[in-house]
C-alpha atoms as a PDB file:
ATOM      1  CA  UNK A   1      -5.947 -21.018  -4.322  1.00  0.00           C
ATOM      2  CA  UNK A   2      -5.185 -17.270  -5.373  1.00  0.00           C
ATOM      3  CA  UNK A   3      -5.272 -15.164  -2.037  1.00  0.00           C
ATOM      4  CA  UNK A   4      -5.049 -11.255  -1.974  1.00  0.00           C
ATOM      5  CA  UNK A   5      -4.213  -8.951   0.885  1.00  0.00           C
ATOM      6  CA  UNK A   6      -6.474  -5.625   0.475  1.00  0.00           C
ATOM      7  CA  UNK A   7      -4.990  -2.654   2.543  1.00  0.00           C
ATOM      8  CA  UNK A   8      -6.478   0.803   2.680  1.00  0.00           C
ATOM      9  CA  UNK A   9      -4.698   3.850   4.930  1.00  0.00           C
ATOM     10  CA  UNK A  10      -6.978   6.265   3.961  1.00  0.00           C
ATOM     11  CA  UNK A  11      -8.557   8.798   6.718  1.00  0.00           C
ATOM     12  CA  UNK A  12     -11.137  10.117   4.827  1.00  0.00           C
ATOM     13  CA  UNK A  13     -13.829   7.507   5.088  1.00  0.00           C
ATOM     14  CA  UNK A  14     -16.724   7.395   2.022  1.00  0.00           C
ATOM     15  CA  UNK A  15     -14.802  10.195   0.833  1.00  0.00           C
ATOM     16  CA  UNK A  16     -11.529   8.830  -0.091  1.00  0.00           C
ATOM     17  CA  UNK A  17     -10.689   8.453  -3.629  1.00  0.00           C
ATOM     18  CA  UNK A  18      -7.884   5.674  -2.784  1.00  0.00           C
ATOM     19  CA  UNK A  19     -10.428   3.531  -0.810  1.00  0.00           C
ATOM     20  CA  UNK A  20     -12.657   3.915  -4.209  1.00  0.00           C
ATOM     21  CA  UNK A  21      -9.985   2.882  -6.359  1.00  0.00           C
ATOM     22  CA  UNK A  22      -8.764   0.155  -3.964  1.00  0.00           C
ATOM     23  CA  UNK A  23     -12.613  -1.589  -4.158  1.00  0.00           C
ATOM     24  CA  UNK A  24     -12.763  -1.304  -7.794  1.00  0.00           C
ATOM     25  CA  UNK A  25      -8.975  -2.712  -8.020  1.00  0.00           C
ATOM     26  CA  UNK A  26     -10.638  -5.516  -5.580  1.00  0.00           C
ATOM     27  CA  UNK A  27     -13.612  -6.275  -7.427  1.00  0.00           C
ATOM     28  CA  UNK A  28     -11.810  -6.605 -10.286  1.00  0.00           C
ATOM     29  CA  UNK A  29      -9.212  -9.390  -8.692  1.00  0.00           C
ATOM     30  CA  UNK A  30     -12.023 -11.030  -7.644  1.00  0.00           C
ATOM     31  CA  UNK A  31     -13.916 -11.635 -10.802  1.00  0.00           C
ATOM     32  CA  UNK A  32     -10.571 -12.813 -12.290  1.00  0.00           C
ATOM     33  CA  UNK A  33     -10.466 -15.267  -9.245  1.00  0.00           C
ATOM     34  CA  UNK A  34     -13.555 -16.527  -8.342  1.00  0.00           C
ATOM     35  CA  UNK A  35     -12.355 -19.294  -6.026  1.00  0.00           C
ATOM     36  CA  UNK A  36      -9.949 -16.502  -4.472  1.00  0.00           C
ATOM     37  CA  UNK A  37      -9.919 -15.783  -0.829  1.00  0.00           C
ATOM     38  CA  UNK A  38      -9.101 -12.187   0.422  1.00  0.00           C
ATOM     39  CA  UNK A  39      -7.878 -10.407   3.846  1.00  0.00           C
ATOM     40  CA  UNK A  40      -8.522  -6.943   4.342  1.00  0.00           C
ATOM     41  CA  UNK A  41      -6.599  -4.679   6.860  1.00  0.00           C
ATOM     42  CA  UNK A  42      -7.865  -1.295   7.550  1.00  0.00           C
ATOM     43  CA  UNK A  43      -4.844   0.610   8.577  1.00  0.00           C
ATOM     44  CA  UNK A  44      -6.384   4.097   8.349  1.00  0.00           C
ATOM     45  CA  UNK A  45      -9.244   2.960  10.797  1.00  0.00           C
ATOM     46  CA  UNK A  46      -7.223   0.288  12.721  1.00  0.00           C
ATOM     47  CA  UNK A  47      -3.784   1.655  12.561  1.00  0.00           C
ATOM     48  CA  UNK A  48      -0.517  -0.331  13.592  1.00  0.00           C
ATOM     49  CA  UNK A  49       1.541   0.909  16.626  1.00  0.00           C
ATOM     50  CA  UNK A  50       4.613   3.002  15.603  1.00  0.00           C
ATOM     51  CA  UNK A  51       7.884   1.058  16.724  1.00  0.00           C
ATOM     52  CA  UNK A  52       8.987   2.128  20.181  1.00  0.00           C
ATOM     53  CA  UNK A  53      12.169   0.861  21.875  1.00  0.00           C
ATOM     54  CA  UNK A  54      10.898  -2.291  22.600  1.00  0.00           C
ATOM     55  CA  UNK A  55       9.779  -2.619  18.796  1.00  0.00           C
ATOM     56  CA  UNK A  56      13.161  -1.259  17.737  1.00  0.00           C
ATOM     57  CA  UNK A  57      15.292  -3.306  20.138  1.00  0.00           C
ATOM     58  CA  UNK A  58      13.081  -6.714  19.189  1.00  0.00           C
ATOM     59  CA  UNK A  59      14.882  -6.483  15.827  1.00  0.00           C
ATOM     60  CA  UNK A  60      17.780  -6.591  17.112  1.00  0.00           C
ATOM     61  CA  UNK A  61      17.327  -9.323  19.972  1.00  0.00           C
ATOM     62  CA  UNK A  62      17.295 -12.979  19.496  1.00  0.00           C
ATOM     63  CA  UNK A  63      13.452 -14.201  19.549  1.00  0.00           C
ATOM     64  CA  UNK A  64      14.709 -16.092  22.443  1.00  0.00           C
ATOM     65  CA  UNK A  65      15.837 -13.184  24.038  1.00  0.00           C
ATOM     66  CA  UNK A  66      13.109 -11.074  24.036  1.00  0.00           C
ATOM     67  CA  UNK A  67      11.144  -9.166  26.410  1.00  0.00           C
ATOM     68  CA  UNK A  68       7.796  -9.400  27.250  1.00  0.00           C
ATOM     69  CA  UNK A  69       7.083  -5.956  25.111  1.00  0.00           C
ATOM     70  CA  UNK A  70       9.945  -6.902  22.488  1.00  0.00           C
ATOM     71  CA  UNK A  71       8.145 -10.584  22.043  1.00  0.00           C
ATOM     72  CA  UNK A  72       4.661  -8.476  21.454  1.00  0.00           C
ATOM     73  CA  UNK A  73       5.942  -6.209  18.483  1.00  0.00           C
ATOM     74  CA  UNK A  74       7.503  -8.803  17.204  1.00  0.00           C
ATOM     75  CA  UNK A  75       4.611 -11.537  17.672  1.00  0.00           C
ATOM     76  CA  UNK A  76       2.879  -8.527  15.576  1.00  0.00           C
ATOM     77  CA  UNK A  77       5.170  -8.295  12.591  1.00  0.00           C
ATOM     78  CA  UNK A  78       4.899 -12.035  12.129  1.00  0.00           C
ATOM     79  CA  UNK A  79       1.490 -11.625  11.365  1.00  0.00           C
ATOM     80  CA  UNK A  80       2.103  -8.835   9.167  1.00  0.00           C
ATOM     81  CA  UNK A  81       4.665 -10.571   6.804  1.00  0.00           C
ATOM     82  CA  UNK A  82       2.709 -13.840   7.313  1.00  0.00           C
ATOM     83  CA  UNK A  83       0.031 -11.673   5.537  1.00  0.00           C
ATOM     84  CA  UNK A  84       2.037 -10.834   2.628  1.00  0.00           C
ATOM     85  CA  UNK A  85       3.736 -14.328   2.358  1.00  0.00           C
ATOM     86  CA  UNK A  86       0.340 -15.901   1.839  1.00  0.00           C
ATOM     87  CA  UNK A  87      -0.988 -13.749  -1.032  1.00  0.00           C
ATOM     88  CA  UNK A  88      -0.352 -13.650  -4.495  1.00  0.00           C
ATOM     89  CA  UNK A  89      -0.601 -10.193  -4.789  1.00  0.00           C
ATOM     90  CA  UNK A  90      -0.877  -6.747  -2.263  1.00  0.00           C
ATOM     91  CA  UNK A  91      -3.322  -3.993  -2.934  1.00  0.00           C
ATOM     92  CA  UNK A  92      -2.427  -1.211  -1.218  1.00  0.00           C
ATOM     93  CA  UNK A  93      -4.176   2.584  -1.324  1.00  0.00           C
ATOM     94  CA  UNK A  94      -1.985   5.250  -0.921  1.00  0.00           C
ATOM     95  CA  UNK A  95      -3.586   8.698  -0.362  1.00  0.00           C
ATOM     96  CA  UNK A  96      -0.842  11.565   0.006  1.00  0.00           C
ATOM     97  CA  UNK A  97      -0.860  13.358   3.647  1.00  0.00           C
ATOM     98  CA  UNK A  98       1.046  16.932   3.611  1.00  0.00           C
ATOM     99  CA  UNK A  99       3.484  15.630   0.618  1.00  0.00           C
ATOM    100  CA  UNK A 100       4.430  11.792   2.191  1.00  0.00           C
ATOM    101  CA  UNK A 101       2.438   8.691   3.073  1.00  0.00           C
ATOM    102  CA  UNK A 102       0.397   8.016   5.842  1.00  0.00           C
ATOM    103  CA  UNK A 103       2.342   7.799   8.928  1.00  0.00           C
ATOM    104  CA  UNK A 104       0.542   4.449   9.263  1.00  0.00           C
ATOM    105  CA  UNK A 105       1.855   3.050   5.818  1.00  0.00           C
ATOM    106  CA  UNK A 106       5.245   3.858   7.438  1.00  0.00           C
ATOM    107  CA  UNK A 107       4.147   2.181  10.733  1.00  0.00           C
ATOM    108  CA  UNK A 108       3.656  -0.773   8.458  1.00  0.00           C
ATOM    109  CA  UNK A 109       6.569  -0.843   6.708  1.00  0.00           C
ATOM    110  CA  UNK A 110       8.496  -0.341   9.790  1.00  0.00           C
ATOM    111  CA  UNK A 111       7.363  -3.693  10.857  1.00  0.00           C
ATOM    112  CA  UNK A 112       8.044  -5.486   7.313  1.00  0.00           C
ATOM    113  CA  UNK A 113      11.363  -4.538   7.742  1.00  0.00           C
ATOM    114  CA  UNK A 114      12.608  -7.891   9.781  1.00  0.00           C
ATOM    115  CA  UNK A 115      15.725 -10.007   9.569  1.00  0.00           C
ATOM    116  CA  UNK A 116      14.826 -13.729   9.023  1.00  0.00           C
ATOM    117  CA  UNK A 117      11.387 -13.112   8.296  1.00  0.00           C
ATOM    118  CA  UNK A 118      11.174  -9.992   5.520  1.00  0.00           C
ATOM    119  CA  UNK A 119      14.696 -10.177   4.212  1.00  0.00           C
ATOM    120  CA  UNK A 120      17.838 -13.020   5.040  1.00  0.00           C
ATOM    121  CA  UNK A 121      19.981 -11.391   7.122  1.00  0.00           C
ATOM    122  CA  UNK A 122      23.414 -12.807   6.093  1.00  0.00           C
ATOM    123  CA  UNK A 123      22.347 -12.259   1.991  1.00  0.00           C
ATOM    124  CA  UNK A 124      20.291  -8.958   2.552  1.00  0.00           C
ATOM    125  CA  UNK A 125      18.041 -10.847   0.060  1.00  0.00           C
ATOM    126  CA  UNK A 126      14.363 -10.248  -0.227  1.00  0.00           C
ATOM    127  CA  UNK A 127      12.343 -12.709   0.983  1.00  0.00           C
ATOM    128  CA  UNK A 128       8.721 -11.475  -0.114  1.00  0.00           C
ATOM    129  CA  UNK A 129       9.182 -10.955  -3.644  1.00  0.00           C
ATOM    130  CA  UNK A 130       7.667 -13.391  -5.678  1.00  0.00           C
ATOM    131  CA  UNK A 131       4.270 -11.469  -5.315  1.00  0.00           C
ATOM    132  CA  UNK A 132       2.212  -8.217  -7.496  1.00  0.00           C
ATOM    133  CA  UNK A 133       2.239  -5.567  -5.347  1.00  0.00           C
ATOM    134  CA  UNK A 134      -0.377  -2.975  -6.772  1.00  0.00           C
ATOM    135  CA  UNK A 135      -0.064   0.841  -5.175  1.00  0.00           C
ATOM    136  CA  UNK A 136      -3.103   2.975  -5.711  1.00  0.00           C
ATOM    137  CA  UNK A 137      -1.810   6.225  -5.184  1.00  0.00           C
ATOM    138  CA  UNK A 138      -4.331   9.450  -4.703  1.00  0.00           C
ATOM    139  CA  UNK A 139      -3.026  12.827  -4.668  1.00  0.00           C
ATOM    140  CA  UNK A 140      -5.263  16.019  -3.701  1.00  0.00           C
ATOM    141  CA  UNK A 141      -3.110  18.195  -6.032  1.00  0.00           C
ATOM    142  CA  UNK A 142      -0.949  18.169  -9.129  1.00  0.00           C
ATOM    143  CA  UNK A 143       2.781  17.020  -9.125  1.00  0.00           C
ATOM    144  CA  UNK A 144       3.774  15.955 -12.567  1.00  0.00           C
ATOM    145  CA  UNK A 145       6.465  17.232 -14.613  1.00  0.00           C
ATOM    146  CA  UNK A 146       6.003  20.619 -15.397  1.00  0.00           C
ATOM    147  CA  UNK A 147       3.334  21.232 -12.591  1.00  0.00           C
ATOM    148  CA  UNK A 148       4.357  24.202  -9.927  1.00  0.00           C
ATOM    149  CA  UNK A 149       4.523  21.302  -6.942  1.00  0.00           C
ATOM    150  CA  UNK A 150       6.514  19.001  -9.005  1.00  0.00           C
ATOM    151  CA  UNK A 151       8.517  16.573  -7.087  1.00  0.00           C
ATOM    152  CA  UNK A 152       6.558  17.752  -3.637  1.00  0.00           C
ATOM    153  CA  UNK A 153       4.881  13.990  -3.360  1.00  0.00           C
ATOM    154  CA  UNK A 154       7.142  11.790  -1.586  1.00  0.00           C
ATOM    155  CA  UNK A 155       5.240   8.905  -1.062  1.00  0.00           C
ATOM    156  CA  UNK A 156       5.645   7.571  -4.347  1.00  0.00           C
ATOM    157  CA  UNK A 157       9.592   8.073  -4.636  1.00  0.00           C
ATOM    158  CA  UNK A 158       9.791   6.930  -1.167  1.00  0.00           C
ATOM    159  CA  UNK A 159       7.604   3.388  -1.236  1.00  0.00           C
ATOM    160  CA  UNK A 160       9.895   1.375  -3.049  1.00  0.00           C
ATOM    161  CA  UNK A 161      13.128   2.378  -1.552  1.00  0.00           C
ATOM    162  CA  UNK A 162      11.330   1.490   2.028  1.00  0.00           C
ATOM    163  CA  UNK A 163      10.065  -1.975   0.973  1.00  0.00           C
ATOM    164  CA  UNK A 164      13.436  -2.410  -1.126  1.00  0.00           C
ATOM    165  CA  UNK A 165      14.978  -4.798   1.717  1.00  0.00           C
ATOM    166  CA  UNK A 166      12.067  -7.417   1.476  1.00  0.00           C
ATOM    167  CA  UNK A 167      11.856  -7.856  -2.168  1.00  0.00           C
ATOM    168  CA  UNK A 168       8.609  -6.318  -2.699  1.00  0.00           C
ATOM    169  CA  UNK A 169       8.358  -4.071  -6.499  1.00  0.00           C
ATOM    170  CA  UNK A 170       5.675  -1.730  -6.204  1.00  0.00           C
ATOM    171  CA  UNK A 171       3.423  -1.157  -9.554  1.00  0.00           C
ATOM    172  CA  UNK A 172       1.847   2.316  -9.260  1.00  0.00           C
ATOM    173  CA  UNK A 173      -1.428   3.457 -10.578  1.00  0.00           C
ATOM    174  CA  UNK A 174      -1.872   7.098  -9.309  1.00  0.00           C
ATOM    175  CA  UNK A 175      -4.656   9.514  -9.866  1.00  0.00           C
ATOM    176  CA  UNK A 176      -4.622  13.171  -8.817  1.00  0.00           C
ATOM    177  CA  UNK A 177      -6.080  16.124  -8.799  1.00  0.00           C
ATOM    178  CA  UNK A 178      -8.665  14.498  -6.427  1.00  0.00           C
ATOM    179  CA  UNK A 179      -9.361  17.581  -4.532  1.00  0.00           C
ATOM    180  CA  UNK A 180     -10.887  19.633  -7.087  1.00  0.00           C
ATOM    181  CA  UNK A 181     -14.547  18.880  -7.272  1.00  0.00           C
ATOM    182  CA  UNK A 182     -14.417  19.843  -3.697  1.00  0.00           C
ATOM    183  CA  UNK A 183     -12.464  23.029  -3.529  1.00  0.00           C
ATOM    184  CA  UNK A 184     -13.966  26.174  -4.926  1.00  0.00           C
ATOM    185  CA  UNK A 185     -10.046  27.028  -5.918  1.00  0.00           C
ATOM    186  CA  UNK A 186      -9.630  24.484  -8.176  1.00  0.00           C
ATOM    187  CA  UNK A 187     -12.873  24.454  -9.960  1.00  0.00           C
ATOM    188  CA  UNK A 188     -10.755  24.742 -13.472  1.00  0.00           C
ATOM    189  CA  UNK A 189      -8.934  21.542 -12.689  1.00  0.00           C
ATOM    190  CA  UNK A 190     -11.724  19.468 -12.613  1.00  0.00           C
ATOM    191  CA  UNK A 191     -11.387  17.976 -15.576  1.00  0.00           C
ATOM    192  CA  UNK A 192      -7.634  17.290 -15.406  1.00  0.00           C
ATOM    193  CA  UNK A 193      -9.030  15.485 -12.289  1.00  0.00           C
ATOM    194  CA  UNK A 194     -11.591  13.568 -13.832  1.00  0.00           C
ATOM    195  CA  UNK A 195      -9.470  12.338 -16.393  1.00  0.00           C
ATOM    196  CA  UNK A 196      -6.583  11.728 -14.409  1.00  0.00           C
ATOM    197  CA  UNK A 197      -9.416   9.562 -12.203  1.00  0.00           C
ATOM    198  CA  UNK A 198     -10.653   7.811 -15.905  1.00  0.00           C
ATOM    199  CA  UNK A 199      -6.992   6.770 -16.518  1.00  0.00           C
ATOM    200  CA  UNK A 200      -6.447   5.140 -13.489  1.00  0.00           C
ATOM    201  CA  UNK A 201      -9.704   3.277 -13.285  1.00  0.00           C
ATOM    202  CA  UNK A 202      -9.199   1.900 -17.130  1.00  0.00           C
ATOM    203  CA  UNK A 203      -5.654   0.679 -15.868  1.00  0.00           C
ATOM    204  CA  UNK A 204      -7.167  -1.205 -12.730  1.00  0.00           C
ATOM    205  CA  UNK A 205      -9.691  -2.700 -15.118  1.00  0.00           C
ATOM    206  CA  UNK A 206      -7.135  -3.918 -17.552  1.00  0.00           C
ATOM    207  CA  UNK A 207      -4.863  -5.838 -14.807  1.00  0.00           C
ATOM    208  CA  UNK A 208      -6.391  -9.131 -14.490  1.00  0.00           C
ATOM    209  CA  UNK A 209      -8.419 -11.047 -17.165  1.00  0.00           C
ATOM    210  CA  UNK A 210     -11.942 -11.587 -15.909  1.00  0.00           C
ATOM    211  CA  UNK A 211     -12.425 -15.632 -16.221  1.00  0.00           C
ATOM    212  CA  UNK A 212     -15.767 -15.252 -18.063  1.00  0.00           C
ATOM    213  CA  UNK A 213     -13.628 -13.123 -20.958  1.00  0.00           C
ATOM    214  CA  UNK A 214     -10.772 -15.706 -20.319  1.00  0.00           C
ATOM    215  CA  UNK A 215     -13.271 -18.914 -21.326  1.00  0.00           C
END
């Protein structure tokens, strides 16, 4: 049975853009699996612990070894890759916080990085790759080629080297921009925005065949 792991990271609530494009990507998975099973983590409203010394050190530790705090942090990256490991593919959305990701996408990927369970330790090979892992990346401003802030988002450059270790490939769709029906300063770049938005939303639509169309 397909399963899917649905993560939002946004902070802005009904507002968010990501979150939007995250439910549509959803709804979308789920008409092309009916019998499909989904588990949603919230890490914008639930967020993961950063990784203390304890966390750190539990990496490092043999399992048997471990502390009463190491054994915790590690108890809770288990469950985190044990998320990935049982879906077929990862939705993540990925707003863009003062030009990175969400510290708590980097929380997260702290924890996926784990010898034994992420990646082999004696290889280095990934051990969570045979998976889609769809990024839907928001950005309240304009950093293409050729725009003034070009190359000022470093979320998107950044995700793949920081999952690199456990195999994971991330396949962006990004919309930007998203800021402008909101901010009096960028009234003119509405409707860059709105068809950046329109792009993105056609490319969600178009990654799984609905079974009804498929029949």
């Amino acid at each position: 049975m397909a399963h899917l792991l649905h993560i939002d990271s946004s902070i802005r609530g009904e507002h968010s853009v990501s979150r939007r494009l995250t439910a549509r990507a959803a709804a979308a998975w789920r008409a092309a699996h009916p019998a499909g099973t989904v588990t949603y983590r919230d890490l914008g409203r639930e967020p993961l612990p950063h990784l203390d010394e304890a966390g750190g050190l539990a990496r490092m530790t043999p399992p048997d070894q471990h502390t009463t705090e190491q054994r915790a942090s590690w108890t809770l990256t288990e469950r985190l890759v044990n998320e990935i490991k049982q879906a077929d593919t990862v939705l993540l959305g990925l707003p863009l916080y003062n030009f990175g990701a969400p510290s708590s996408v980097k929380a997260w990927v702290d924890h996926l990085i784990a010898p034994g369970l992420a990646f082999d330790p004696a290889t280095r090979g990934g051990l969570l790759g045979d998976r889609e892992f769809i990024v839907l990346a928001s950005r309240g401003g304009g950093y293409g080629a050729g725009s003034p802030r070009e190359g000022w988002d470093h979320a998107e450059p950044w995700l793949p080297h920081g999952v690199s270790m456990t195999g994971l490939a991330p396949r962006f769709i990004v919309t930007e921009l998203t800021l402008a029906p909101v901010d009096p300063a960028m009234a003119e770049l509405v409707p860059l925005h709105e068809a950046s938005l329109a792009t993105a939303e056609r490319e969600i639509d178009t990654l799984w065949t609905p079974v009804s169309a498929a029949a």
